[in-house]
C-alpha atoms as a PDB file:
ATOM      1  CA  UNK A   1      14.688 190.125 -68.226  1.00  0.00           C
ATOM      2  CA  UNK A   2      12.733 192.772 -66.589  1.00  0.00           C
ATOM      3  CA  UNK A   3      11.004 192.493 -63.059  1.00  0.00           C
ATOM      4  CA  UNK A   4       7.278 192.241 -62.802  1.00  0.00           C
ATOM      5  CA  UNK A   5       5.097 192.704 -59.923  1.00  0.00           C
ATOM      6  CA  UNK A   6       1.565 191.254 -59.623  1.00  0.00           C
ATOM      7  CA  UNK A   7      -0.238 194.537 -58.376  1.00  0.00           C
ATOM      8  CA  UNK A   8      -3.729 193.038 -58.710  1.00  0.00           C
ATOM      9  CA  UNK A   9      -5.195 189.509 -59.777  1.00  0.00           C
ATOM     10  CA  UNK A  10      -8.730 188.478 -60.363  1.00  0.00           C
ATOM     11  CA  UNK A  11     -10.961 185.214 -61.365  1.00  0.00           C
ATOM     12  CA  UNK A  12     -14.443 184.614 -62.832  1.00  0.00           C
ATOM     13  CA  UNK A  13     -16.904 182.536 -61.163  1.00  0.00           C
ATOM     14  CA  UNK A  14     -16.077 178.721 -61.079  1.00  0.00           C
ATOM     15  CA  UNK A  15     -18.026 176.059 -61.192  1.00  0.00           C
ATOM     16  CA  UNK A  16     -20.806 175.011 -62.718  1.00  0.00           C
ATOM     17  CA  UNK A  17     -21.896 178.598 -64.640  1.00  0.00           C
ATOM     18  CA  UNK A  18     -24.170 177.744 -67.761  1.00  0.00           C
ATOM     19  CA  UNK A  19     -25.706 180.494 -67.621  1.00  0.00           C
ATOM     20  CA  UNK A  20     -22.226 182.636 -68.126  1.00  0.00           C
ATOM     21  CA  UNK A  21     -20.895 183.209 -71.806  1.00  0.00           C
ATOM     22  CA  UNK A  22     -17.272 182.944 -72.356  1.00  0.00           C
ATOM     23  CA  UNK A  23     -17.018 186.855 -72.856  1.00  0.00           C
ATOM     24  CA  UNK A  24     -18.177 187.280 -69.560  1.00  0.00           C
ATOM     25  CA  UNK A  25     -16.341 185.053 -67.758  1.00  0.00           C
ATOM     26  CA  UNK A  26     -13.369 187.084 -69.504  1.00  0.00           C
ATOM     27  CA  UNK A  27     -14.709 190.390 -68.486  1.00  0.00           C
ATOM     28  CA  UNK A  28     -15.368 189.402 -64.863  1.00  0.00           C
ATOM     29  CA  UNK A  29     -11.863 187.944 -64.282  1.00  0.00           C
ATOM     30  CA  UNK A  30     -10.312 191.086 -66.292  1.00  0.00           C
ATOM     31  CA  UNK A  31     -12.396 193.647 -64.200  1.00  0.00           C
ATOM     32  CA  UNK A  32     -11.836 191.858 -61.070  1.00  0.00           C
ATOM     33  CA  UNK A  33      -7.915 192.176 -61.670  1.00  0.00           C
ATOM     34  CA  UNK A  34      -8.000 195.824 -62.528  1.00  0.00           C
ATOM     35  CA  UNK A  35     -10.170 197.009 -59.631  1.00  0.00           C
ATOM     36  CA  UNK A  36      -7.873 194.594 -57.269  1.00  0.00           C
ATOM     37  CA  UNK A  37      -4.862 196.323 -58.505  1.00  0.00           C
ATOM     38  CA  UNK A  38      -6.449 199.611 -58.097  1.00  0.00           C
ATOM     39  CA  UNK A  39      -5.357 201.570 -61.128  1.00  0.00           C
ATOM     40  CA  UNK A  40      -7.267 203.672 -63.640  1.00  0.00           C
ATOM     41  CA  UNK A  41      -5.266 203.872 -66.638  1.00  0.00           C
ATOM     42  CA  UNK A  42      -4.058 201.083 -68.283  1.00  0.00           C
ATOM     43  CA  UNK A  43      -1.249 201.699 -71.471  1.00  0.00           C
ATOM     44  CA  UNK A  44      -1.007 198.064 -73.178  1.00  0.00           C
ATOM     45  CA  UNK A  45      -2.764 194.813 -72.494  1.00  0.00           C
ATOM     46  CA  UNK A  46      -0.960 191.610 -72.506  1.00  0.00           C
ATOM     47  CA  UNK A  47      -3.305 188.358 -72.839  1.00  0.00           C
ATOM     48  CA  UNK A  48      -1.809 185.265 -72.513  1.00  0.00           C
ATOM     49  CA  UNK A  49      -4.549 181.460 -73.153  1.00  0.00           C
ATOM     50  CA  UNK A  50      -3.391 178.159 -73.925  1.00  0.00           C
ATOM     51  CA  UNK A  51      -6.686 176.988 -75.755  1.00  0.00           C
ATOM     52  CA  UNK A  52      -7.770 180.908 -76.959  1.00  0.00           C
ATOM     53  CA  UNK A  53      -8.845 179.344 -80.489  1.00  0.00           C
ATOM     54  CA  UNK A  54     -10.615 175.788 -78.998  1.00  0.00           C
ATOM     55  CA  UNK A  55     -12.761 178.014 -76.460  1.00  0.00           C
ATOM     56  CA  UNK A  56     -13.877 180.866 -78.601  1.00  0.00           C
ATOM     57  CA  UNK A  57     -13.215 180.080 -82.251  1.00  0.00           C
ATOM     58  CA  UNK A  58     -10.622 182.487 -83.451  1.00  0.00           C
ATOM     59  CA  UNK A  59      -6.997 183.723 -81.697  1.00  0.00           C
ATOM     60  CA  UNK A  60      -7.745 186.955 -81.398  1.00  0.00           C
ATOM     61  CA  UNK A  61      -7.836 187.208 -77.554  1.00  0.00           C
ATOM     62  CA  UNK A  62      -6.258 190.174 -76.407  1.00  0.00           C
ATOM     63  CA  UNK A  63      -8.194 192.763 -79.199  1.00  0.00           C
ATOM     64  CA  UNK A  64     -11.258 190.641 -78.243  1.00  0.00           C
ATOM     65  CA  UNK A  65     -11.109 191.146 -74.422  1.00  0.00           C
ATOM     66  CA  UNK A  66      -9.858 194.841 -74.817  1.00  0.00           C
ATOM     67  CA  UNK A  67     -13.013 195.980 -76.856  1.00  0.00           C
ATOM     68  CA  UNK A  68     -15.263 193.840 -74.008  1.00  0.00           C
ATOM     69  CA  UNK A  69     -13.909 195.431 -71.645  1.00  0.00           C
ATOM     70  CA  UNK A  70     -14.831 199.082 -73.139  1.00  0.00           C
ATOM     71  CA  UNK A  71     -10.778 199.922 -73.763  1.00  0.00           C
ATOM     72  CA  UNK A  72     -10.561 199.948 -77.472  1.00  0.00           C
ATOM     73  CA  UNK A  73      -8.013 202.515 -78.116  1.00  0.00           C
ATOM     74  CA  UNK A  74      -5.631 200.870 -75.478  1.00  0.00           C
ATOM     75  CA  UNK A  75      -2.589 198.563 -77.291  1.00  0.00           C
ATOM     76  CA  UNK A  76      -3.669 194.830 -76.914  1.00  0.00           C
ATOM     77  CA  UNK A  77      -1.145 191.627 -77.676  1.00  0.00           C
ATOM     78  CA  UNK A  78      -2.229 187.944 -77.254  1.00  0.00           C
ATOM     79  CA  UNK A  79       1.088 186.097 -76.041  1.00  0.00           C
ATOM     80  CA  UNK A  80       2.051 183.338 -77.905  1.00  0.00           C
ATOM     81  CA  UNK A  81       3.664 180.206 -76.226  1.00  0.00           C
ATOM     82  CA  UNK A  82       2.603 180.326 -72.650  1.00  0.00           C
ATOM     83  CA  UNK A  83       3.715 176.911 -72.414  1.00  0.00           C
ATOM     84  CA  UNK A  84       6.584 176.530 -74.078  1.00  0.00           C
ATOM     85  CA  UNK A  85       7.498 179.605 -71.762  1.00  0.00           C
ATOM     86  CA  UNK A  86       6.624 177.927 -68.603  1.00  0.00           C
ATOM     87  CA  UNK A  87       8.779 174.557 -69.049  1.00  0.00           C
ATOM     88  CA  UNK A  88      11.605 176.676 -69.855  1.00  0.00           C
ATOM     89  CA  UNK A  89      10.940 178.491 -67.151  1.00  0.00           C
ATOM     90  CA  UNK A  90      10.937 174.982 -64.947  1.00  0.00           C
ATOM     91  CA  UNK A  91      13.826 173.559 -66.861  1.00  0.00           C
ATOM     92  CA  UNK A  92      16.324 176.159 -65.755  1.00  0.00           C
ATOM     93  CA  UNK A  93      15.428 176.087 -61.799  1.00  0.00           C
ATOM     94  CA  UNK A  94      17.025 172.872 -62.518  1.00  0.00           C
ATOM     95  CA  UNK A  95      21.093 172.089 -62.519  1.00  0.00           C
ATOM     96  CA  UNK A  96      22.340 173.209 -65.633  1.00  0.00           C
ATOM     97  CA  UNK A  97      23.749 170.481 -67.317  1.00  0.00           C
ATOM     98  CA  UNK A  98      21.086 167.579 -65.613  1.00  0.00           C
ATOM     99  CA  UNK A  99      19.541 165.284 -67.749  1.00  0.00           C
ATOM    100  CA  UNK A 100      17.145 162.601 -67.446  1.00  0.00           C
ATOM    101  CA  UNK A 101      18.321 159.907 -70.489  1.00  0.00           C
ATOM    102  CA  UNK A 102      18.088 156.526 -69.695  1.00  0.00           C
ATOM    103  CA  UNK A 103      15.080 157.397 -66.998  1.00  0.00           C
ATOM    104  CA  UNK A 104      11.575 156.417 -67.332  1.00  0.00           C
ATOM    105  CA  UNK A 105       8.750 158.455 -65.704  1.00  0.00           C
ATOM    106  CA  UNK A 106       5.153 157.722 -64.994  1.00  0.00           C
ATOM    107  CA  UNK A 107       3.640 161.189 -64.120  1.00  0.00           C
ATOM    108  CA  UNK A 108       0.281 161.206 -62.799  1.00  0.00           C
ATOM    109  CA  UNK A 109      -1.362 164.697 -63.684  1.00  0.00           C
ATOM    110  CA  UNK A 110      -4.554 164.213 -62.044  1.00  0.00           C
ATOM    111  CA  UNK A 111      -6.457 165.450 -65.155  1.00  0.00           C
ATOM    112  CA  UNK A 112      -5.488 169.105 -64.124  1.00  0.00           C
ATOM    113  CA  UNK A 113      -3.732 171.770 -64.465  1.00  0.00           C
ATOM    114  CA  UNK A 114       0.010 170.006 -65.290  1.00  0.00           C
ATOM    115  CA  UNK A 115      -1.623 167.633 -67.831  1.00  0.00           C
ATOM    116  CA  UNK A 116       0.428 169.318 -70.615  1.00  0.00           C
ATOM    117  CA  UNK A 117       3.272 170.905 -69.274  1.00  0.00           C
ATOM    118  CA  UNK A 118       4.795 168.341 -66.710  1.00  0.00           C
ATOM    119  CA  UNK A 119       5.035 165.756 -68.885  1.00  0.00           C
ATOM    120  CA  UNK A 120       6.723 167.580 -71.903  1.00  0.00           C
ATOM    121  CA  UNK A 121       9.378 169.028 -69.482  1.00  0.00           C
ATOM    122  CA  UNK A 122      10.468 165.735 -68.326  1.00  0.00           C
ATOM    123  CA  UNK A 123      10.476 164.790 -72.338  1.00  0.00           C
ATOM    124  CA  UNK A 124      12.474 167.333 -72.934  1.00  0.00           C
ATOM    125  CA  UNK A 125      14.917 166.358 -70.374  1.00  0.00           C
ATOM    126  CA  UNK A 126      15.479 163.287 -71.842  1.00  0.00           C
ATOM    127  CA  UNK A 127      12.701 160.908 -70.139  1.00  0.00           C
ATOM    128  CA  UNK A 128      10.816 158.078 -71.314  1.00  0.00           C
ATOM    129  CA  UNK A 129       7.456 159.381 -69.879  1.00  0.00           C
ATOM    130  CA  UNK A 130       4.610 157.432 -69.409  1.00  0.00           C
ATOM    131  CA  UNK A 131       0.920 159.302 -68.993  1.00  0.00           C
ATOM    132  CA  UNK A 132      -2.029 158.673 -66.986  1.00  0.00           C
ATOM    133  CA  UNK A 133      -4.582 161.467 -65.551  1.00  0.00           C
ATOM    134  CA  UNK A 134      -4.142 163.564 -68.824  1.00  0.00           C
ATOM    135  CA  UNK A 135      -7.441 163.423 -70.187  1.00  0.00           C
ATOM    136  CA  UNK A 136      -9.450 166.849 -68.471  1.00  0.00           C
ATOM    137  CA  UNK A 137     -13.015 167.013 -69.448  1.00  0.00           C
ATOM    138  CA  UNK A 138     -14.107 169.406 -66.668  1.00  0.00           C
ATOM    139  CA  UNK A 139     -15.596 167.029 -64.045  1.00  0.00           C
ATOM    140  CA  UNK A 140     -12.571 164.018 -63.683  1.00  0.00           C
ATOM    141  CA  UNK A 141      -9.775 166.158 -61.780  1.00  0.00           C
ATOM    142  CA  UNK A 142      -8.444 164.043 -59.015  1.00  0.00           C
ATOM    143  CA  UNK A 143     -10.668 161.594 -59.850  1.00  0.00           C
ATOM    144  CA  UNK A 144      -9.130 158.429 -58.833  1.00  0.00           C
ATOM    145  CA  UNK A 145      -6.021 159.849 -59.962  1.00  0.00           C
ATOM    146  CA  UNK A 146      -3.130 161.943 -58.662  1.00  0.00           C
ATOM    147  CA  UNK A 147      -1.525 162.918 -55.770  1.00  0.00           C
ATOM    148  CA  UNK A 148      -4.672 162.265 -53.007  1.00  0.00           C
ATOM    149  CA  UNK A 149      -5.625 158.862 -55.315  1.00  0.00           C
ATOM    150  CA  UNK A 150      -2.325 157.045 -56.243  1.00  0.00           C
ATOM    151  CA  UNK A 151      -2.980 153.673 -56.313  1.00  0.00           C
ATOM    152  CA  UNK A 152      -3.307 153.704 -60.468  1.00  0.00           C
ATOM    153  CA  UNK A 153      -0.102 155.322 -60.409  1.00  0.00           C
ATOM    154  CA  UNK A 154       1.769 152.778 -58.264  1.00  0.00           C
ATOM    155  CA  UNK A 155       0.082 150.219 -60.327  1.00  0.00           C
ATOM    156  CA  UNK A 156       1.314 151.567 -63.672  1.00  0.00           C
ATOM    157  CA  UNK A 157       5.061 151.933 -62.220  1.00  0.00           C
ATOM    158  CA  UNK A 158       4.821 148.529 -61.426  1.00  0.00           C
ATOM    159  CA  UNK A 159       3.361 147.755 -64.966  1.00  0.00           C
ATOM    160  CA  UNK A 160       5.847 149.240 -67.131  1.00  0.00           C
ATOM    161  CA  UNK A 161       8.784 148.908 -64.404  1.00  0.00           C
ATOM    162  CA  UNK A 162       9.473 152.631 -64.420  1.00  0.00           C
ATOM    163  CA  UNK A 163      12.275 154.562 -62.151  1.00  0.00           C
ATOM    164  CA  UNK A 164      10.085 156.516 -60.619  1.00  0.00           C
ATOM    165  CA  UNK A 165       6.706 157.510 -60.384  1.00  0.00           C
ATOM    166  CA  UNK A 166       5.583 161.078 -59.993  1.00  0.00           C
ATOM    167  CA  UNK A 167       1.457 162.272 -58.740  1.00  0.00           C
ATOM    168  CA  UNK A 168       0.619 166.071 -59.144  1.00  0.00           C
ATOM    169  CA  UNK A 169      -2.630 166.917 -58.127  1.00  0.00           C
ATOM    170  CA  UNK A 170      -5.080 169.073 -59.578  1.00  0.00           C
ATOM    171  CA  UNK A 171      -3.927 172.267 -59.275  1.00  0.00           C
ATOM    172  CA  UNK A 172      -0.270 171.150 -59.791  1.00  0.00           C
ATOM    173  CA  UNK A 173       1.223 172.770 -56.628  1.00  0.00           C
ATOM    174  CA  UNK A 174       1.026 169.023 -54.788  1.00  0.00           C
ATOM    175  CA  UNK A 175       3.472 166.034 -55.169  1.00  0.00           C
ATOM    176  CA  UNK A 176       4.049 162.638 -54.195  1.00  0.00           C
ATOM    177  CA  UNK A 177       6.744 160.558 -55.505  1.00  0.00           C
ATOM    178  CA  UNK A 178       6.646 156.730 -55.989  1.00  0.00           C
ATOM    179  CA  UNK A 179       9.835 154.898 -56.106  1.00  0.00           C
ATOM    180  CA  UNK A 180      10.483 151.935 -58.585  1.00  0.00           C
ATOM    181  CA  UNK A 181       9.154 149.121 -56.708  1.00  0.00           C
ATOM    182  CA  UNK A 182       5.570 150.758 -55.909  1.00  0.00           C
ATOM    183  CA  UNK A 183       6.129 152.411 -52.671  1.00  0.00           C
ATOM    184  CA  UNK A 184       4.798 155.535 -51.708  1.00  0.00           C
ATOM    185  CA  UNK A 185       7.684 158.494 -50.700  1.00  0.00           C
ATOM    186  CA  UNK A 186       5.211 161.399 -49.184  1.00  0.00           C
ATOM    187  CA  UNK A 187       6.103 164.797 -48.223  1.00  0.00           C
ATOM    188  CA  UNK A 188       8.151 164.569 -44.718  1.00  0.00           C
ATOM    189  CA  UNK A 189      10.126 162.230 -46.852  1.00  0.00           C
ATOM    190  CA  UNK A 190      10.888 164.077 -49.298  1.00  0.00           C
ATOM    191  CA  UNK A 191      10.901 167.104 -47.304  1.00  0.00           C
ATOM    192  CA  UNK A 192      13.697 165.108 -45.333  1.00  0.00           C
ATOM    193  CA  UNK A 193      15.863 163.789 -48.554  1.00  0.00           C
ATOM    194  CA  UNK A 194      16.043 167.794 -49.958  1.00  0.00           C
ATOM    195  CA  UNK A 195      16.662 169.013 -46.428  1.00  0.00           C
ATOM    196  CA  UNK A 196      19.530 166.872 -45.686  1.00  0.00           C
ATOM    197  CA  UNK A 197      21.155 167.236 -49.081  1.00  0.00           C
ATOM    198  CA  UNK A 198      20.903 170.959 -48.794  1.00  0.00           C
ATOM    199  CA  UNK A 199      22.348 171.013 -45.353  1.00  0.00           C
ATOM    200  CA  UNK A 200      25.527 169.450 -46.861  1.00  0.00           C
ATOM    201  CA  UNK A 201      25.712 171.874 -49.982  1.00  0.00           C
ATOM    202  CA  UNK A 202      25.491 174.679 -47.576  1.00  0.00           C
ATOM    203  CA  UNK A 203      22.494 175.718 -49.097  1.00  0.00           C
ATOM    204  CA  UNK A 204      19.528 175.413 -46.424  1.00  0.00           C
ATOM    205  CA  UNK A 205      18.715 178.684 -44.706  1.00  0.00           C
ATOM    206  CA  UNK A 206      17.566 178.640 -41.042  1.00  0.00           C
ATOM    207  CA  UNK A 207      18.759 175.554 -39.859  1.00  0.00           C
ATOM    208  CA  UNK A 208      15.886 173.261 -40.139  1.00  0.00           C
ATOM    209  CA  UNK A 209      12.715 172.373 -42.120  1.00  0.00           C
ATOM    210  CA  UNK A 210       8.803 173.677 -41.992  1.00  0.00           C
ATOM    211  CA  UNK A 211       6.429 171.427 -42.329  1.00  0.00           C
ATOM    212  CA  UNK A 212       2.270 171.092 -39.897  1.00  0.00           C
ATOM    213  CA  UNK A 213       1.507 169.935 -37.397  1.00  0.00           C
ATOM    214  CA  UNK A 214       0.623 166.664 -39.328  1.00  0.00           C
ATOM    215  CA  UNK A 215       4.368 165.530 -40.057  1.00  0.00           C
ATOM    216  CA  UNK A 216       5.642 162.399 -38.657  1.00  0.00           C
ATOM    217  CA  UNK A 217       8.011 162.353 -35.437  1.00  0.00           C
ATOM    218  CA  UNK A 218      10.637 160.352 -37.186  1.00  0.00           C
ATOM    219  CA  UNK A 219      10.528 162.771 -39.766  1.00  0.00           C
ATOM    220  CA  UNK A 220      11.746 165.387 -37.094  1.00  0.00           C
ATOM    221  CA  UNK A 221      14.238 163.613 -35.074  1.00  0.00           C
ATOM    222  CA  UNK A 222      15.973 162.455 -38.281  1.00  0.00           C
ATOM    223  CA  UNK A 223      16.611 166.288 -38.427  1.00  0.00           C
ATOM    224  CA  UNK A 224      17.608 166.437 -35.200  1.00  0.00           C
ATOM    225  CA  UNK A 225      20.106 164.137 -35.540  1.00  0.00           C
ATOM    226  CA  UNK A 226      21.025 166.314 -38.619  1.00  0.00           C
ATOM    227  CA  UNK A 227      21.509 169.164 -35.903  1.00  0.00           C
ATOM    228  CA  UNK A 228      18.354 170.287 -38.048  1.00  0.00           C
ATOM    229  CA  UNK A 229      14.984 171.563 -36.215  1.00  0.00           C
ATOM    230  CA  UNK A 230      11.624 171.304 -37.449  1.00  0.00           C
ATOM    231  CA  UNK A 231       8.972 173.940 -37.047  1.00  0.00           C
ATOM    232  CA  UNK A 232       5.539 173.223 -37.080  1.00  0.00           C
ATOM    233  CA  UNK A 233       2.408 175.319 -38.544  1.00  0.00           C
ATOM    234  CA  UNK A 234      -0.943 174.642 -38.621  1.00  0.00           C
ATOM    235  CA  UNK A 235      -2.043 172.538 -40.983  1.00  0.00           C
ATOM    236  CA  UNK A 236      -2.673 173.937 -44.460  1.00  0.00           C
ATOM    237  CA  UNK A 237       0.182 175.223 -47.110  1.00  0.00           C
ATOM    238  CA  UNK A 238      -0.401 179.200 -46.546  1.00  0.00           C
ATOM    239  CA  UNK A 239       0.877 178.845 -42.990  1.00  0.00           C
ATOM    240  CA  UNK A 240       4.288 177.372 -44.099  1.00  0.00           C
ATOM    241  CA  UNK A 241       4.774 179.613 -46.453  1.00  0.00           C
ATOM    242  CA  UNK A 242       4.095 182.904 -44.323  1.00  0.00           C
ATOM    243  CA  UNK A 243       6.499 180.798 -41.542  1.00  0.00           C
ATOM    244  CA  UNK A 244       9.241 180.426 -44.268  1.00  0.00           C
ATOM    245  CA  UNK A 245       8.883 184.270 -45.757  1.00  0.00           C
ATOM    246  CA  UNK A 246       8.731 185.603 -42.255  1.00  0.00           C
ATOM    247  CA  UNK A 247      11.172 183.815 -40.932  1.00  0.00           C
ATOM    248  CA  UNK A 248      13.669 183.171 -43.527  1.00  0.00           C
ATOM    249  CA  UNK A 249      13.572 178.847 -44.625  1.00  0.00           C
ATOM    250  CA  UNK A 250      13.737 178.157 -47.749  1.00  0.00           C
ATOM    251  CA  UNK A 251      12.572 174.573 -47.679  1.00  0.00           C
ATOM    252  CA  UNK A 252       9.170 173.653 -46.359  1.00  0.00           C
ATOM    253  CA  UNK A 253       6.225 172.200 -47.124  1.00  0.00           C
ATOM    254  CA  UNK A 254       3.231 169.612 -46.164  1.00  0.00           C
ATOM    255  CA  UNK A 255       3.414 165.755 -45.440  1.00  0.00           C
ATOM    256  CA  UNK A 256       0.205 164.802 -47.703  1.00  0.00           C
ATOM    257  CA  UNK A 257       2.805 166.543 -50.532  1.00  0.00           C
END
């Protein structure tokens, strides 16, 4: 597989915008990527949508966007799959050879952005998955639901006597795990759990954890007796990350997931 660099990335307004057709919303988000990437000449056009036909009527996306946006002549190709693409993409970050038979899931997908993929992924590793918070109609994301409301959640695990619960939120880059007899495992937990078993594989970098200024002590003197440290940001995800780039962790993250 080739590399690819994100040069320049760009979004339409969001929000409530009923005044806004479709085509523009396309044009401002394609026009906002090109002037952030700064170029002048583009060669091809690749246009990837997961609901392409449900939004506009027809599948022809990339041709579509490429005559909006004035570039007719320019080679346009709608890509096909995005999803099946991504959970392969997830699956293989994974051990080779794991496998979830004999496991079943509730995921919690917080009528966002995971609704789809998360749960296939874990079908296709073999789970028994249960649903809730897959049913996006525009105004119910993390709406009672997910990672920052997981009380149905724990009550469903505790319905259908699952293994393990799992909240995303509504963007999908925010978990929170519930074990099989209801209970809540947040982030420092989890946080702790990978950090440790890392440790022992030789695999953490840096010698310790990041995590805000929000984590629990216990959290960081189970490290320490771990001969681990924990470093604290501020309290928002951007500021662990730049900590972890900068300084060279690899595991990190925030304790509300």
């Amino acid at each position: 597989m080739r590399d690819v660099a994100v040069i320049g990335v760009g979004m339409s307004q969001w929000g409530e915008v009923w005044k806004q057709s479709l085509r523009n919303m396309f044009v401002d988000a394609a026009t906002a990527a090109i002037d952030d990437a700064g170029v002048d000449k583009i060669d091809s056009m690749y246009v990837g949508c997961m609901s392409g036909g449900l939004f506009v009527g027809q599948e022809h996306l990339a041709s579509m966007l490429s005559d909006y946006l004035g570039m007719g002549p320019v080679s346009a190709t709608r890509v096909e799959s995005a999803q099946e693409r991504y959970i392969e993409f997830a699956k293989r970050t994974l051990p080779r050879h794991l496998r979830l038979d004999g496991l079943r899931i509730v995921i919690d997908c917080a009528n966002g952005a995971g609704y789809k993929v998360a749960p296939q992924a874990l079908w296709e590793l073999g789970a028994e998955v249960i649903t809730v918070g897959v049913e996006p109609n525009g105004r119910n994301i993390n709406l009672k639901c997910g990672s920052t409301s997981p009380d149905m959640l724990i009550d469903k695990v505790r319905e259908v006597r699952a293994d393990i619960g799992i909240a995303l939120d509504g963007d999908a880059d925010r978990v929170v795990i519930v074990d099989e007899k209801g209970q809540i495992v947040d982030g420092d937990q989890l946080m702790a759990v990978i950090g440790e078993s890392w440790h022992r594989r030789g695999r953490l970098s840096a010698g310790g954890v990041v995590a805000t200024v929000m984590s629990n002590l216990g959290f960081e003197r189970y490290l320490k007796e771990l001969g681990l440290s924990l470093v604290r940001t501020p309290v928002g995800d951007r500021y662990v990350v730049e900590h972890m780039r900068k300084h060279g962790y690899n595991v990190g993250g925030e304790q509300s997931g």
